[in-house]
PDB file of N, CA and C in Angstrom:
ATOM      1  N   UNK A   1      40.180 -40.578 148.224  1.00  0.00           N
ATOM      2  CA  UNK A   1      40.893 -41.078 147.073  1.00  0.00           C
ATOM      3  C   UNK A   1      41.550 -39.921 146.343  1.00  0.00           C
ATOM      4  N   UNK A   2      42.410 -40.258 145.906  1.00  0.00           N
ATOM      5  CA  UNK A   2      43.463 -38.945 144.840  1.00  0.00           C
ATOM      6  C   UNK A   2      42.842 -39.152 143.930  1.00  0.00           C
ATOM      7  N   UNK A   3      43.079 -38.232 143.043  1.00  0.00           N
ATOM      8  CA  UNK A   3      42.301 -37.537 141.623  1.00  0.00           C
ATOM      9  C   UNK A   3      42.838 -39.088 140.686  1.00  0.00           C
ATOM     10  N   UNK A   4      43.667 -39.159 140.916  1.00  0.00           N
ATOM     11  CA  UNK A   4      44.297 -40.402 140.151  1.00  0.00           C
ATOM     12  C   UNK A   4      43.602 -41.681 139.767  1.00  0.00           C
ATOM     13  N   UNK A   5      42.891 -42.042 141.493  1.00  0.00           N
ATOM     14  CA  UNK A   5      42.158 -43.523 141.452  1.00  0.00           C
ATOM     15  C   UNK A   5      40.622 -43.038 141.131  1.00  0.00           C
ATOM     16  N   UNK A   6      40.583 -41.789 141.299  1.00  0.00           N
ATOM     17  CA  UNK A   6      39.005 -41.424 140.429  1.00  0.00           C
ATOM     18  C   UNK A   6      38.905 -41.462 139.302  1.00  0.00           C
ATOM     19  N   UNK A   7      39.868 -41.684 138.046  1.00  0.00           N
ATOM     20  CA  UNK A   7      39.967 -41.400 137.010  1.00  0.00           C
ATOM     21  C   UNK A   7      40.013 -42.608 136.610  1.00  0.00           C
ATOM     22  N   UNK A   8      41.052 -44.023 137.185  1.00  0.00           N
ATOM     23  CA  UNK A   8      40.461 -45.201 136.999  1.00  0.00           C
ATOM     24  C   UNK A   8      39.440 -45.205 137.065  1.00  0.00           C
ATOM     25  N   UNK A   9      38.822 -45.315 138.285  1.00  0.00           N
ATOM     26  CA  UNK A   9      37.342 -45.890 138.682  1.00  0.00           C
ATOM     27  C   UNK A   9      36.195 -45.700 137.676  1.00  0.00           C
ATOM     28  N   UNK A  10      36.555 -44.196 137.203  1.00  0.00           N
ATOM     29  CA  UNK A  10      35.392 -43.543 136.266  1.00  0.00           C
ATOM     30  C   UNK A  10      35.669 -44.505 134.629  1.00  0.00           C
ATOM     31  N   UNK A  11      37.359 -44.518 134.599  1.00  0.00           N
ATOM     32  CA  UNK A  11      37.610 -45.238 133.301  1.00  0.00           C
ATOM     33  C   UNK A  11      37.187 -46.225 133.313  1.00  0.00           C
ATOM     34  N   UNK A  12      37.264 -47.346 134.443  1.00  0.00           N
ATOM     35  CA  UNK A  12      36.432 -48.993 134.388  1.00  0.00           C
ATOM     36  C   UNK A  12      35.413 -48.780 134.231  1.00  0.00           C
ATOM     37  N   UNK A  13      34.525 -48.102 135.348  1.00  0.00           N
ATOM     38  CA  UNK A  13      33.129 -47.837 135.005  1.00  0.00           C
ATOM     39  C   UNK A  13      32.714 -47.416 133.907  1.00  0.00           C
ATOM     40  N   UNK A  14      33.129 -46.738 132.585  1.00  0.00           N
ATOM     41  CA  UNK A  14      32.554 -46.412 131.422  1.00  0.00           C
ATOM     42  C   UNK A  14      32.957 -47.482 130.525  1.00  0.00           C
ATOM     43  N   UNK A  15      34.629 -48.185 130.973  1.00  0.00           N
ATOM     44  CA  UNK A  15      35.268 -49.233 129.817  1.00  0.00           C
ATOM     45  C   UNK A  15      34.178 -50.831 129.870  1.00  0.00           C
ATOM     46  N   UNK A  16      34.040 -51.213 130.782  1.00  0.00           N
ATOM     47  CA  UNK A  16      33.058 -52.212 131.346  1.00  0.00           C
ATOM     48  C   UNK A  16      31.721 -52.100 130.572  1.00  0.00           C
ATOM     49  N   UNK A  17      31.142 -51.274 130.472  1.00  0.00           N
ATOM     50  CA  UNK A  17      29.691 -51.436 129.838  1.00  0.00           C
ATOM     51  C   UNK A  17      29.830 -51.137 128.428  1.00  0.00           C
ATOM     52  N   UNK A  18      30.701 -50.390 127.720  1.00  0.00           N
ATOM     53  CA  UNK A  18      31.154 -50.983 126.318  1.00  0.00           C
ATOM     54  C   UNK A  18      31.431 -52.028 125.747  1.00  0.00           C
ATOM     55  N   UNK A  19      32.820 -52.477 126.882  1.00  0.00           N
ATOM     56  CA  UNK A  19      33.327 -53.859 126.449  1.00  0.00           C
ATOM     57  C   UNK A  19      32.416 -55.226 125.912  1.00  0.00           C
ATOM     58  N   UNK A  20      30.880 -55.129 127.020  1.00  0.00           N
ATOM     59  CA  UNK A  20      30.256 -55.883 126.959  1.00  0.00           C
ATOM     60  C   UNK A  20      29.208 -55.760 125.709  1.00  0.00           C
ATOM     61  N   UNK A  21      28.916 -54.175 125.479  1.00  0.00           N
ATOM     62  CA  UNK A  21      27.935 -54.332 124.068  1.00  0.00           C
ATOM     63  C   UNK A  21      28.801 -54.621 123.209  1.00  0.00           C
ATOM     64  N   UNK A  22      30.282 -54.263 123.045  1.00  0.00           N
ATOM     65  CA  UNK A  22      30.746 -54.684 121.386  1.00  0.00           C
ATOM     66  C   UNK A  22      31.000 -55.776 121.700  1.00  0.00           C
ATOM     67  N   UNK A  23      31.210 -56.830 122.691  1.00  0.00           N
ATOM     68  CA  UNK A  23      31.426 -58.445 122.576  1.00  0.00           C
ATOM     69  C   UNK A  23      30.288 -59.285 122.672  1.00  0.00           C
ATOM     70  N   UNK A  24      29.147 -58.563 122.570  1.00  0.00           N
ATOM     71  CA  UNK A  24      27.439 -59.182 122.709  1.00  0.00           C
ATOM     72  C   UNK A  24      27.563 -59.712 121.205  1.00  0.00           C
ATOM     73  N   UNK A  25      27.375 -61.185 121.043  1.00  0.00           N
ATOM     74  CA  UNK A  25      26.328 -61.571 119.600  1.00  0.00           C
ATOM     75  C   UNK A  25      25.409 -60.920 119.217  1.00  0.00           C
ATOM     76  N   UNK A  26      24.866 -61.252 118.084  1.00  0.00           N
ATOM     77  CA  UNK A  26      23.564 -60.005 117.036  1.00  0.00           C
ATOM     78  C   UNK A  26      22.521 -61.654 117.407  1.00  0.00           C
ATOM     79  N   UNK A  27      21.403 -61.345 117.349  1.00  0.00           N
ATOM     80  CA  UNK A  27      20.397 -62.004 117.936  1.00  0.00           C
ATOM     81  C   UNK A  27      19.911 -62.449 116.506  1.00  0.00           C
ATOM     82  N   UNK A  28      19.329 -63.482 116.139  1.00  0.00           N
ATOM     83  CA  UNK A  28      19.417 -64.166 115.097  1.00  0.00           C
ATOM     84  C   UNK A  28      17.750 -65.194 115.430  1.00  0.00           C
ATOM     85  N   UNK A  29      17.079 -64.793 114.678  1.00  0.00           N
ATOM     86  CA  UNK A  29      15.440 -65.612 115.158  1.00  0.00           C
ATOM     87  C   UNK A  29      15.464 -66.929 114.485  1.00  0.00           C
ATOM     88  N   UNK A  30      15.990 -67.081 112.972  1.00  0.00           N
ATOM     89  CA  UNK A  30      15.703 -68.063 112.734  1.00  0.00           C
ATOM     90  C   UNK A  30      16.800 -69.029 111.597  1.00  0.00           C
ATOM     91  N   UNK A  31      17.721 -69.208 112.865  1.00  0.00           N
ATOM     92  CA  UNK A  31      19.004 -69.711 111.952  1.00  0.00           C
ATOM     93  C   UNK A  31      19.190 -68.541 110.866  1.00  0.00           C
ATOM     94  N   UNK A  32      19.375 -67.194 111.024  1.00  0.00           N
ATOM     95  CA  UNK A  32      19.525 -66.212 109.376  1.00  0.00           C
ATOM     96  C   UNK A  32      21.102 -66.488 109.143  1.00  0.00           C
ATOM     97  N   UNK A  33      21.958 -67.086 110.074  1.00  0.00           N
ATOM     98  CA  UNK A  33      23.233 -66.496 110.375  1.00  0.00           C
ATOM     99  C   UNK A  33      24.177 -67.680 108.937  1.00  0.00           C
ATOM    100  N   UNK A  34      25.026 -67.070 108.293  1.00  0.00           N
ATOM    101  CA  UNK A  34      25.786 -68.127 107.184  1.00  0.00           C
ATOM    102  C   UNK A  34      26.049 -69.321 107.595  1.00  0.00           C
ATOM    103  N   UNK A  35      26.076 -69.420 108.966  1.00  0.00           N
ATOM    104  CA  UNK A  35      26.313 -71.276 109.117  1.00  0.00           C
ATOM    105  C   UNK A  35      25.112 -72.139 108.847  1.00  0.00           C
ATOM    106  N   UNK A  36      25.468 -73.114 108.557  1.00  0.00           N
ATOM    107  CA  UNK A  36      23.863 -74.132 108.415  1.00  0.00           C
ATOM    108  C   UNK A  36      23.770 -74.675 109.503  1.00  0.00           C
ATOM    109  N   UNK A  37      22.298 -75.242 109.405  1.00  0.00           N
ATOM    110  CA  UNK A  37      21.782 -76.064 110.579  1.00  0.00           C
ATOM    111  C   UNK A  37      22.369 -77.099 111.044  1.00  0.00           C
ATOM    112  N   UNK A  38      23.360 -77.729 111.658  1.00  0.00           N
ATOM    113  CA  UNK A  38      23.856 -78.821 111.739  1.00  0.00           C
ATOM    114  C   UNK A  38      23.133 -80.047 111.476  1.00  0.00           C
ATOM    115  N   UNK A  39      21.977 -80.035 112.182  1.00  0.00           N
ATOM    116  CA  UNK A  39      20.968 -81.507 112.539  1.00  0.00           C
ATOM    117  C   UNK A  39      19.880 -81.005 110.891  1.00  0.00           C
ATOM    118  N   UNK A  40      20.114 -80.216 109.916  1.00  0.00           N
ATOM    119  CA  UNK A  40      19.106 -80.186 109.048  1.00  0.00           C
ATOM    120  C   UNK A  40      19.446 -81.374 107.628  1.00  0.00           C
ATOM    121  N   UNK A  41      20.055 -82.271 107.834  1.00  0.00           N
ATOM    122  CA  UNK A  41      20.365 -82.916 106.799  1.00  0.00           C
ATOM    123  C   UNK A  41      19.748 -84.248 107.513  1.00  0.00           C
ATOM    124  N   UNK A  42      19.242 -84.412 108.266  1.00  0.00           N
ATOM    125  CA  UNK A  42      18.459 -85.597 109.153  1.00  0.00           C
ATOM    126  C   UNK A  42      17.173 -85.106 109.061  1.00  0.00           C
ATOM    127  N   UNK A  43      16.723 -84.148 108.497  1.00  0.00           N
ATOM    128  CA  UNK A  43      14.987 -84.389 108.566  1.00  0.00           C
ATOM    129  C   UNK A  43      14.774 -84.032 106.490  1.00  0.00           C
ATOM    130  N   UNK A  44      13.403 -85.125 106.153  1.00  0.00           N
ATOM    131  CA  UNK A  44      13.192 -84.497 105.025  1.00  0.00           C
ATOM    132  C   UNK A  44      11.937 -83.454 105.027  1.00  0.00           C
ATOM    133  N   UNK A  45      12.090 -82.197 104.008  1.00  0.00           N
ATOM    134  CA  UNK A  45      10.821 -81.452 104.012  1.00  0.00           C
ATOM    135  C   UNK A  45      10.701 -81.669 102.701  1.00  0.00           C
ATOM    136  N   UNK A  46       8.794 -81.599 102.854  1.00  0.00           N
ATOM    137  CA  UNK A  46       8.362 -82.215 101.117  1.00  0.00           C
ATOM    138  C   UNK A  46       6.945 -81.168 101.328  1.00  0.00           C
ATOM    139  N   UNK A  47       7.072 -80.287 100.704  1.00  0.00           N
ATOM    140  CA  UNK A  47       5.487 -79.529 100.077  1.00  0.00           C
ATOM    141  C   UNK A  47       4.748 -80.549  99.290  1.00  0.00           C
ATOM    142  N   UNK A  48       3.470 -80.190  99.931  1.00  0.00           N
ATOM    143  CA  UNK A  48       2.836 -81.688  99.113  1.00  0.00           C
ATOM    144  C   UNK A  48       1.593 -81.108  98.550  1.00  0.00           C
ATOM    145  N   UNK A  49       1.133 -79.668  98.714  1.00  0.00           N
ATOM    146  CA  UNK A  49       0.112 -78.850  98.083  1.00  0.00           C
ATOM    147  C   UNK A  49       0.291 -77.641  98.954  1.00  0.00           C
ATOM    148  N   UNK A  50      -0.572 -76.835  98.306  1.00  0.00           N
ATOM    149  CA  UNK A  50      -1.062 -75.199  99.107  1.00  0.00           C
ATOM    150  C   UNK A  50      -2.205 -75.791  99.012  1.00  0.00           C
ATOM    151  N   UNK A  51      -3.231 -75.087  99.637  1.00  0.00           N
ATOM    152  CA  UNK A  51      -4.767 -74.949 100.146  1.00  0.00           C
ATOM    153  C   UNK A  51      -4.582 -74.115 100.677  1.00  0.00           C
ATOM    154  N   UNK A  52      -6.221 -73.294  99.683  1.00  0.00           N
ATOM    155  CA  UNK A  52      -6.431 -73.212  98.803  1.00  0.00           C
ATOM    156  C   UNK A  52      -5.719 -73.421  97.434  1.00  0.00           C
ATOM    157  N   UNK A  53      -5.477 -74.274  96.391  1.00  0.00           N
ATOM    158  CA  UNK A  53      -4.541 -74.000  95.324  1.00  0.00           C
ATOM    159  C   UNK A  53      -5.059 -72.846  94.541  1.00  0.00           C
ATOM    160  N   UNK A  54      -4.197 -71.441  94.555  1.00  0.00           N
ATOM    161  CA  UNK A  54      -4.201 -70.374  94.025  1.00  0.00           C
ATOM    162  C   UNK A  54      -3.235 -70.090  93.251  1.00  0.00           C
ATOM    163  N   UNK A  55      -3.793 -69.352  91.918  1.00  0.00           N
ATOM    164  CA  UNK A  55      -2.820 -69.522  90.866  1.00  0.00           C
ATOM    165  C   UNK A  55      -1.799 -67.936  91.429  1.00  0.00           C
ATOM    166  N   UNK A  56      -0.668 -68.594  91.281  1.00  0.00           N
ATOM    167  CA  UNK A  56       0.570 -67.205  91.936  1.00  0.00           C
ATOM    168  C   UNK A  56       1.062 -67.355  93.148  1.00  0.00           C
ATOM    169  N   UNK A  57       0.496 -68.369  93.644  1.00  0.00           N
ATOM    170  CA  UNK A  57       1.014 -68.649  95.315  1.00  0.00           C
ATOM    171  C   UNK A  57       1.821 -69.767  94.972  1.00  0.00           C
ATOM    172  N   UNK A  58       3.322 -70.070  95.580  1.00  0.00           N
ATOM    173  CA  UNK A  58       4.397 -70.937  95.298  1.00  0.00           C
ATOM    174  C   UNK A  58       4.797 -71.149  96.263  1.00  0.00           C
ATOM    175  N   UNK A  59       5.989 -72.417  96.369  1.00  0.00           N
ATOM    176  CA  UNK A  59       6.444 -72.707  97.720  1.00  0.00           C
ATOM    177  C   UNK A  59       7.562 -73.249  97.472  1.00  0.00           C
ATOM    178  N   UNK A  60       8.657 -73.320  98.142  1.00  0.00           N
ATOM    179  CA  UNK A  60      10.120 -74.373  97.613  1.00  0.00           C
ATOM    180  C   UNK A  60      10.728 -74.324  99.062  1.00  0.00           C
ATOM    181  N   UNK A  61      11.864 -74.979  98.960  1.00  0.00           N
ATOM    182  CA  UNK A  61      12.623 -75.766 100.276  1.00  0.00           C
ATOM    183  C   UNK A  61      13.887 -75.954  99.693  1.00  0.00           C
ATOM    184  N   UNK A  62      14.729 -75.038 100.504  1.00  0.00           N
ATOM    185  CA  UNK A  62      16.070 -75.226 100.063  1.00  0.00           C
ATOM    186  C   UNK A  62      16.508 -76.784 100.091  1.00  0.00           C
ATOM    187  N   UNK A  63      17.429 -76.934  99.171  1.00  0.00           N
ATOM    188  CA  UNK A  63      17.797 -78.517  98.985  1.00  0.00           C
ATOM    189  C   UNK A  63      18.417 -79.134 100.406  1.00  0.00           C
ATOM    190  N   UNK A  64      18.920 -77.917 101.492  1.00  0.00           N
ATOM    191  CA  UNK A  64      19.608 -78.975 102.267  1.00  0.00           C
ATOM    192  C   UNK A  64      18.503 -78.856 103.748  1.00  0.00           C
ATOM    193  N   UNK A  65      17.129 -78.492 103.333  1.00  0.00           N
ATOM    194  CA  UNK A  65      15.899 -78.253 104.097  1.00  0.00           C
ATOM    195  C   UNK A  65      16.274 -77.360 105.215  1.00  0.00           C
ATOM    196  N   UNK A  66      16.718 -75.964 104.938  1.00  0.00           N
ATOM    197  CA  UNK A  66      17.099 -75.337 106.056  1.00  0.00           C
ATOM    198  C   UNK A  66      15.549 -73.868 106.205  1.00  0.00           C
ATOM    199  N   UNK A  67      15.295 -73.445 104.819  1.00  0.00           N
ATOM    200  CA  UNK A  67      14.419 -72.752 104.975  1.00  0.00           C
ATOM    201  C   UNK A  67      13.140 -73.119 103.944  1.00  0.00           C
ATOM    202  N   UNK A  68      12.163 -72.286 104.436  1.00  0.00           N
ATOM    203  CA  UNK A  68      10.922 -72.925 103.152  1.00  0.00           C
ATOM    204  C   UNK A  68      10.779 -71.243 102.760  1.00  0.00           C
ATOM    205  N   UNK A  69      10.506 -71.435 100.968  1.00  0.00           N
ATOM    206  CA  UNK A  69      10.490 -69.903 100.485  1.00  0.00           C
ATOM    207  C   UNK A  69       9.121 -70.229 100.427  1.00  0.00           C
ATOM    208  N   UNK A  70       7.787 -68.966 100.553  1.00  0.00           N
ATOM    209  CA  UNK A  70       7.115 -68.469  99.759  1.00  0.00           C
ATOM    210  C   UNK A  70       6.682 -67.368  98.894  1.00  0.00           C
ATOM    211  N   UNK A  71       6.221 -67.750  97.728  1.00  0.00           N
ATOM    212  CA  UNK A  71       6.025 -66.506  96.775  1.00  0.00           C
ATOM    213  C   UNK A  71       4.474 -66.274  96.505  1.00  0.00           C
ATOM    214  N   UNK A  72       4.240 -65.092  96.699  1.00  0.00           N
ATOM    215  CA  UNK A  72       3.404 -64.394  96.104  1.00  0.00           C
ATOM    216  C   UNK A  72       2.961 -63.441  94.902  1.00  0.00           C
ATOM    217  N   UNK A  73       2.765 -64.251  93.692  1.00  0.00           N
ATOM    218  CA  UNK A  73       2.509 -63.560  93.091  1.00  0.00           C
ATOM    219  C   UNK A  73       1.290 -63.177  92.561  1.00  0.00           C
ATOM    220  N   UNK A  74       0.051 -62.569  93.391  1.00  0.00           N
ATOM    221  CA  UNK A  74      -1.211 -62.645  92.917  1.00  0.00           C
ATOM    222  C   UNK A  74      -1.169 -61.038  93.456  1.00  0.00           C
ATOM    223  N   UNK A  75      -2.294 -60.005  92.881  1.00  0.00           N
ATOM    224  CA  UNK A  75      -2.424 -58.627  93.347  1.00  0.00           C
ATOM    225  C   UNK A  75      -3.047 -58.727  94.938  1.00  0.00           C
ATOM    226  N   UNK A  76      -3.200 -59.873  95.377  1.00  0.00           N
ATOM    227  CA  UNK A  76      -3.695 -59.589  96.837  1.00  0.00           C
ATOM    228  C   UNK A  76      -2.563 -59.832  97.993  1.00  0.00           C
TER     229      UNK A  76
END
């Protein structure tokens, strides 16, 4: 091969395995991503106690039931 088609070859071979990490999606565990859940307006979530009931421990559910917050506010 001439110096020429080595310089492609070497250019695909390095352009190819870039191309593919900057066009890879970011991996996302639990719906974090700004779109909403599509199917989350078809289920209801309802906190109905903690157990143990401990004073400083809290719980809420976004209104359109996509995530459940908890808070801790006790020194443990």
């Amino acid at each position: 091969m001439s110096a020429i088609s080595w310089r492609r070859v070497i250019t695909v071979a390095l352009l190819i395995p870039a191309g593919l990490a900057l066009g890879a999606p970011s991996a996302s565990a639990h719906g974090a991503s700004p779109k909403p859940i599509p199917d989350a307006a078809h289920y209801l979530t309802q906190i109905t106690g903690i157990t143990p009931a401990t004073a400083g421990i809290s719980a809420s559910i976004d209104p359109r039931g996509e995530w459940v917050e908890v808070s801790n506010n006790t020194a443990k």
